[in-house]
PDB file of N, CA and C in Angstrom:
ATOM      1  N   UNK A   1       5.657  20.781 -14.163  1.00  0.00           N
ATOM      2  CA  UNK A   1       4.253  20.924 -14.430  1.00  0.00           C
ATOM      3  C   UNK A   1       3.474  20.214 -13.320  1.00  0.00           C
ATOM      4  N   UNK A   2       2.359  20.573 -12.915  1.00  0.00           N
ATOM      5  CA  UNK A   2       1.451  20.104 -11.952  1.00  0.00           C
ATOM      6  C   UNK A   2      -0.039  19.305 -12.307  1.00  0.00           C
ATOM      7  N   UNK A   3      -0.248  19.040 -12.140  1.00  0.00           N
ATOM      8  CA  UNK A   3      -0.783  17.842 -12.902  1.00  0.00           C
ATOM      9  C   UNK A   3      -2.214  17.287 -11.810  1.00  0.00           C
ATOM     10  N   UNK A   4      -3.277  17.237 -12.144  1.00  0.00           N
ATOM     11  CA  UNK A   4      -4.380  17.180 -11.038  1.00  0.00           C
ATOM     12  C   UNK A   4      -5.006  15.960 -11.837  1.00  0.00           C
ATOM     13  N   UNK A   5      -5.254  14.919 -10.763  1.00  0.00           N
ATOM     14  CA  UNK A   5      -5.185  13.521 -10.825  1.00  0.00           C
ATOM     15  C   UNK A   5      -6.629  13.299 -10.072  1.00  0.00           C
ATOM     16  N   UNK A   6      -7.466  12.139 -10.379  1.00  0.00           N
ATOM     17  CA  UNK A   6      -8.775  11.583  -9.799  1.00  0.00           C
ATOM     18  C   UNK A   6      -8.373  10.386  -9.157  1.00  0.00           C
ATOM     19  N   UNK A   7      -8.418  10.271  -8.006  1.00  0.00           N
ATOM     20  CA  UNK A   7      -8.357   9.544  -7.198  1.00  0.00           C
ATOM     21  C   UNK A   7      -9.768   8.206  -7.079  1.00  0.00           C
ATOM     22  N   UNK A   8      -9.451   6.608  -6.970  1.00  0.00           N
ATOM     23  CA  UNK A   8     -10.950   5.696  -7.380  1.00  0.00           C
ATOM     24  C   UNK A   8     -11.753   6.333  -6.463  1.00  0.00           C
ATOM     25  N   UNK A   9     -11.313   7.086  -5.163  1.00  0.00           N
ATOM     26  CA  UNK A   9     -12.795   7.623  -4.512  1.00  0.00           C
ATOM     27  C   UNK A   9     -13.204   8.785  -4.540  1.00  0.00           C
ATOM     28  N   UNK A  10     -12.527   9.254  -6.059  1.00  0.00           N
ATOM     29  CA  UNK A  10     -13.305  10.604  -6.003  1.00  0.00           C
ATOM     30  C   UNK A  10     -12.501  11.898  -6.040  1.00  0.00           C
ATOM     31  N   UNK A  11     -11.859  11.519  -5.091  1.00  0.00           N
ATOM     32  CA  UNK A  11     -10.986  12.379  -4.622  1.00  0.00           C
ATOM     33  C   UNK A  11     -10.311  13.391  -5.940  1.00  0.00           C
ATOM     34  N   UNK A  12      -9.199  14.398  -5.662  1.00  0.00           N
ATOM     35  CA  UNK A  12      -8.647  14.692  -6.272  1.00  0.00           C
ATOM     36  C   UNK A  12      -7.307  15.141  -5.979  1.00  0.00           C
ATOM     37  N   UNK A  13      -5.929  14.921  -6.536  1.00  0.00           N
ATOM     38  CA  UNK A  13      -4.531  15.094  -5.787  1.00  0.00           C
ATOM     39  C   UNK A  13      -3.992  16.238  -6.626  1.00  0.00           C
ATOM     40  N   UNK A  14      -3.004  16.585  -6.694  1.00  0.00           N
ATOM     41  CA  UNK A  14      -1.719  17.269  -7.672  1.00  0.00           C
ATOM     42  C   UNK A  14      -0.360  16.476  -7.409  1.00  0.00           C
ATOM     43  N   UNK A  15       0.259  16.472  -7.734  1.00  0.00           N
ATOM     44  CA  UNK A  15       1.678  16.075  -8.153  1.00  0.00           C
ATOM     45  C   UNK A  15       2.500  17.362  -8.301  1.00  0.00           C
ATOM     46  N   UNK A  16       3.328  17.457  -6.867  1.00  0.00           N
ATOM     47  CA  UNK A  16       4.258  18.813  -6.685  1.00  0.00           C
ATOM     48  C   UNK A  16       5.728  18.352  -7.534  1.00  0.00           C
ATOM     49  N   UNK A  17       6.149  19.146  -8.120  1.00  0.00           N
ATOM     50  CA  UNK A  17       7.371  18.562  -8.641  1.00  0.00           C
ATOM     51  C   UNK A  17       8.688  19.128  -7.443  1.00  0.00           C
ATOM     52  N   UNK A  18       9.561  17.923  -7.893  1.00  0.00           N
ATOM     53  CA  UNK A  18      10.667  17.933  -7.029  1.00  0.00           C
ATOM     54  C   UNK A  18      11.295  19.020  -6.634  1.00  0.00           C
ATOM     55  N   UNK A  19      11.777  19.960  -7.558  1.00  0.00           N
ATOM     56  CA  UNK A  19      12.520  21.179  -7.569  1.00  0.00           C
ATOM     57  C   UNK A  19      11.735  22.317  -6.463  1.00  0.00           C
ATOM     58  N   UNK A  20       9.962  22.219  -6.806  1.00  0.00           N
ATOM     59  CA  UNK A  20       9.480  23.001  -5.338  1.00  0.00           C
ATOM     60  C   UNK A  20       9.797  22.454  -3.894  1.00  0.00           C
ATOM     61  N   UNK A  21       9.572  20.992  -4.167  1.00  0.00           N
ATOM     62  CA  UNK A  21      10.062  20.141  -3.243  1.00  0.00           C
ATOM     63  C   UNK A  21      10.865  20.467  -2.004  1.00  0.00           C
ATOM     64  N   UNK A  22      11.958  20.529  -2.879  1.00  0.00           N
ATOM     65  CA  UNK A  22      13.707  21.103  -2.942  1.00  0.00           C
ATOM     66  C   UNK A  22      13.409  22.446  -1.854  1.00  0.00           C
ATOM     67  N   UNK A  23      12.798  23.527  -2.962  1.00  0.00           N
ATOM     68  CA  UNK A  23      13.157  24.621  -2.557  1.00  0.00           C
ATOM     69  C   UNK A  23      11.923  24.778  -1.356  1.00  0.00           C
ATOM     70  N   UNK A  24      11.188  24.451  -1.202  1.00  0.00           N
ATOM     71  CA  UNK A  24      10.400  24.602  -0.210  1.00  0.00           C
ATOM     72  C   UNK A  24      10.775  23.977   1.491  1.00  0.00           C
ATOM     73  N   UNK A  25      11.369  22.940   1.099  1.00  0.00           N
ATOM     74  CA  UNK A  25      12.017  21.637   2.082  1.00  0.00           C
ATOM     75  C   UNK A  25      10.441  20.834   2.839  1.00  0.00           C
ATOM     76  N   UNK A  26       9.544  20.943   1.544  1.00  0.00           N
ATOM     77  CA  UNK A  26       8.576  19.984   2.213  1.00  0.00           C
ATOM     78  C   UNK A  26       8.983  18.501   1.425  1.00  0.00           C
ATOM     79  N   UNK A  27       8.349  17.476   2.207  1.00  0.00           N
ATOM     80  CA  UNK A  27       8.281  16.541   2.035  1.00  0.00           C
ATOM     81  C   UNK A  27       7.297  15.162   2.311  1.00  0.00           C
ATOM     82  N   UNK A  28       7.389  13.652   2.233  1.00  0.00           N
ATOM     83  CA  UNK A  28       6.495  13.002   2.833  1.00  0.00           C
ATOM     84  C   UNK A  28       6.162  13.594   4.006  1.00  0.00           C
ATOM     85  N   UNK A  29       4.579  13.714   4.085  1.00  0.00           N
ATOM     86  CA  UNK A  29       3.578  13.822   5.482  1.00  0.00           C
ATOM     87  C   UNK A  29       3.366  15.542   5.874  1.00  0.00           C
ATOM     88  N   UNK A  30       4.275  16.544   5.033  1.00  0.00           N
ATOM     89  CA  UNK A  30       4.507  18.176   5.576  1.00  0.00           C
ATOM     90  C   UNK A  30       2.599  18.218   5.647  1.00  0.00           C
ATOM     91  N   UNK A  31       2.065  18.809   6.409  1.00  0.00           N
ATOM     92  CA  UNK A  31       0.532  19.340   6.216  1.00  0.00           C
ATOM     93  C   UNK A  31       0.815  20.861   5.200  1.00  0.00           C
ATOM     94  N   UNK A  32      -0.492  20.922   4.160  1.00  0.00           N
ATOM     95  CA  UNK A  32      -0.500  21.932   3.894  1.00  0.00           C
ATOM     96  C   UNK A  32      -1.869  22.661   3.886  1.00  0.00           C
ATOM     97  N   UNK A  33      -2.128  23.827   3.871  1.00  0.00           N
ATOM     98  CA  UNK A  33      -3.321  24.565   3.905  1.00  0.00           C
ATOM     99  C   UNK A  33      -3.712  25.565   3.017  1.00  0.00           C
ATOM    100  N   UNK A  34      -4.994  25.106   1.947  1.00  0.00           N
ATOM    101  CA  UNK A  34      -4.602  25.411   0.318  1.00  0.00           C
ATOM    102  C   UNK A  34      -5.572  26.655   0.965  1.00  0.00           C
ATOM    103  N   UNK A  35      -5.728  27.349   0.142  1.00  0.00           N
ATOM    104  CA  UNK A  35      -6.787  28.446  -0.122  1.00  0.00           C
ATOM    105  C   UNK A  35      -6.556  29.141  -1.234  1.00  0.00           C
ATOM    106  N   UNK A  36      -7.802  30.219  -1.780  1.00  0.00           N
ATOM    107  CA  UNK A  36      -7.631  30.546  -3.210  1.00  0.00           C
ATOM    108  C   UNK A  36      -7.588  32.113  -2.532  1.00  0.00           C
ATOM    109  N   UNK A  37      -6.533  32.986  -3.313  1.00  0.00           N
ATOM    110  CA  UNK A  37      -6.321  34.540  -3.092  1.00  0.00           C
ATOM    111  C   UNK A  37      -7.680  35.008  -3.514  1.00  0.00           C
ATOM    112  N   UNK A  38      -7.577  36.352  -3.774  1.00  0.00           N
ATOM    113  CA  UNK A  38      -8.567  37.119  -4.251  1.00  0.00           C
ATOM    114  C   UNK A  38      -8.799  37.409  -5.944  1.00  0.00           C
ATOM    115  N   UNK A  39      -7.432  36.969  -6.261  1.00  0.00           N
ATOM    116  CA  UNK A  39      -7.102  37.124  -7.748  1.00  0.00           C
ATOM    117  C   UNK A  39      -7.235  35.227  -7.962  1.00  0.00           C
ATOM    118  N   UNK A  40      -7.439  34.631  -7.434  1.00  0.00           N
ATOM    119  CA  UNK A  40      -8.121  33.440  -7.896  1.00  0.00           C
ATOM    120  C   UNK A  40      -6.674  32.322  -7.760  1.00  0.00           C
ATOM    121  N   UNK A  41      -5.828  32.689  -7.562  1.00  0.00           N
ATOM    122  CA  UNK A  41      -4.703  32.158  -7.505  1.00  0.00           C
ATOM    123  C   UNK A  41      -4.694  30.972  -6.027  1.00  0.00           C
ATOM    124  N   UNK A  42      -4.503  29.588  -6.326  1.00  0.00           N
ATOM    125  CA  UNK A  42      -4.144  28.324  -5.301  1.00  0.00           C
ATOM    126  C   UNK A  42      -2.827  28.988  -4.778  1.00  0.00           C
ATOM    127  N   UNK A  43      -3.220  28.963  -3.480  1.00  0.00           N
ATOM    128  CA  UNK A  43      -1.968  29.009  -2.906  1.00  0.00           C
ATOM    129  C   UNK A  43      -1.497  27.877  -1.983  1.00  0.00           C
ATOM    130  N   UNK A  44      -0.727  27.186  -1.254  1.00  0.00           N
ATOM    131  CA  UNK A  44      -0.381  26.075  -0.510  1.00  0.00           C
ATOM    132  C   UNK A  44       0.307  26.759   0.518  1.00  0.00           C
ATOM    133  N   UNK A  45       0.027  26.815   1.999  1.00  0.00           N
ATOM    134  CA  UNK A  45       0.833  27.376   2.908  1.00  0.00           C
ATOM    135  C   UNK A  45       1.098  26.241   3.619  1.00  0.00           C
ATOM    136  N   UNK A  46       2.022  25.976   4.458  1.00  0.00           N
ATOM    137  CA  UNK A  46       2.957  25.123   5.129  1.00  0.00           C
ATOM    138  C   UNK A  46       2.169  24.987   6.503  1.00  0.00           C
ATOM    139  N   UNK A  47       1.309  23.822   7.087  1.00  0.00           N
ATOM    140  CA  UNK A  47       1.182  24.515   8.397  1.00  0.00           C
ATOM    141  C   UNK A  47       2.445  24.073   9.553  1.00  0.00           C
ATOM    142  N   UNK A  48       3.093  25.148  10.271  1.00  0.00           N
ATOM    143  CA  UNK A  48       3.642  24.710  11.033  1.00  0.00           C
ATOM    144  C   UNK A  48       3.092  24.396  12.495  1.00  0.00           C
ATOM    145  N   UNK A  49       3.461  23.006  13.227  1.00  0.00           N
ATOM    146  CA  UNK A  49       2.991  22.729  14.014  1.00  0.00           C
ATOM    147  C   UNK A  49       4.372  22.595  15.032  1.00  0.00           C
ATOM    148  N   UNK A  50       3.499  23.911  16.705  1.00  0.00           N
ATOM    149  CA  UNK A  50       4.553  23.996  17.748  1.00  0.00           C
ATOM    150  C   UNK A  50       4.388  22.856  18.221  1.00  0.00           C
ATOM    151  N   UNK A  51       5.890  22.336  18.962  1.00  0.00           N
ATOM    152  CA  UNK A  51       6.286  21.217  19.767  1.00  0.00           C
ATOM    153  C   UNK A  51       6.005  21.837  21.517  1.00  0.00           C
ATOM    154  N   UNK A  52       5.406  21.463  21.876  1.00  0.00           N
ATOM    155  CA  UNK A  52       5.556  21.908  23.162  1.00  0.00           C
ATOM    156  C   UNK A  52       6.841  21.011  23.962  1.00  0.00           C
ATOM    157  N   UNK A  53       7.229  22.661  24.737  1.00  0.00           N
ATOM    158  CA  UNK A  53       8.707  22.026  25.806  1.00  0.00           C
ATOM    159  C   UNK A  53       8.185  20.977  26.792  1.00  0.00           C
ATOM    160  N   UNK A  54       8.398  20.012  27.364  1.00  0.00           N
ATOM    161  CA  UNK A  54       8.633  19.126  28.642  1.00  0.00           C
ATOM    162  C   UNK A  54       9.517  19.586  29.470  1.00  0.00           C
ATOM    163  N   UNK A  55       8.444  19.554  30.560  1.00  0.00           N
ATOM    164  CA  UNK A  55       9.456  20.335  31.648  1.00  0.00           C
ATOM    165  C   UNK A  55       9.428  19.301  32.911  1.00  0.00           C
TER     166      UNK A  55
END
């Protein structure tokens, strides 16, 4: 279950449970980038960030 929490400044968090965790392979610090579909649905996308080569 996910669970949306008030933060003292206001703020507001969720609490991902482990098993998405798991299956997602995010973890401490992953960035994510929420947005709401068209059918109203939160979605959380992963942002991936490129490493640039050293040459």
């Amino acid at each position: 279950m996910v669970k949306i929490q008030k933060t003292n400044t206001g703020q507001s968090i969720i609490t991902i449970p482990r098993s998405i965790m798991r299956a997602t392979g995010w973890g401490r610090g992953t960035e994510l980038m929420p947005y709401v579909d068209e059918e109203g649905k939160l979605i959380l996308k992963e942002i991936k960030i490129k490493k640039r080569m050293r040459r």
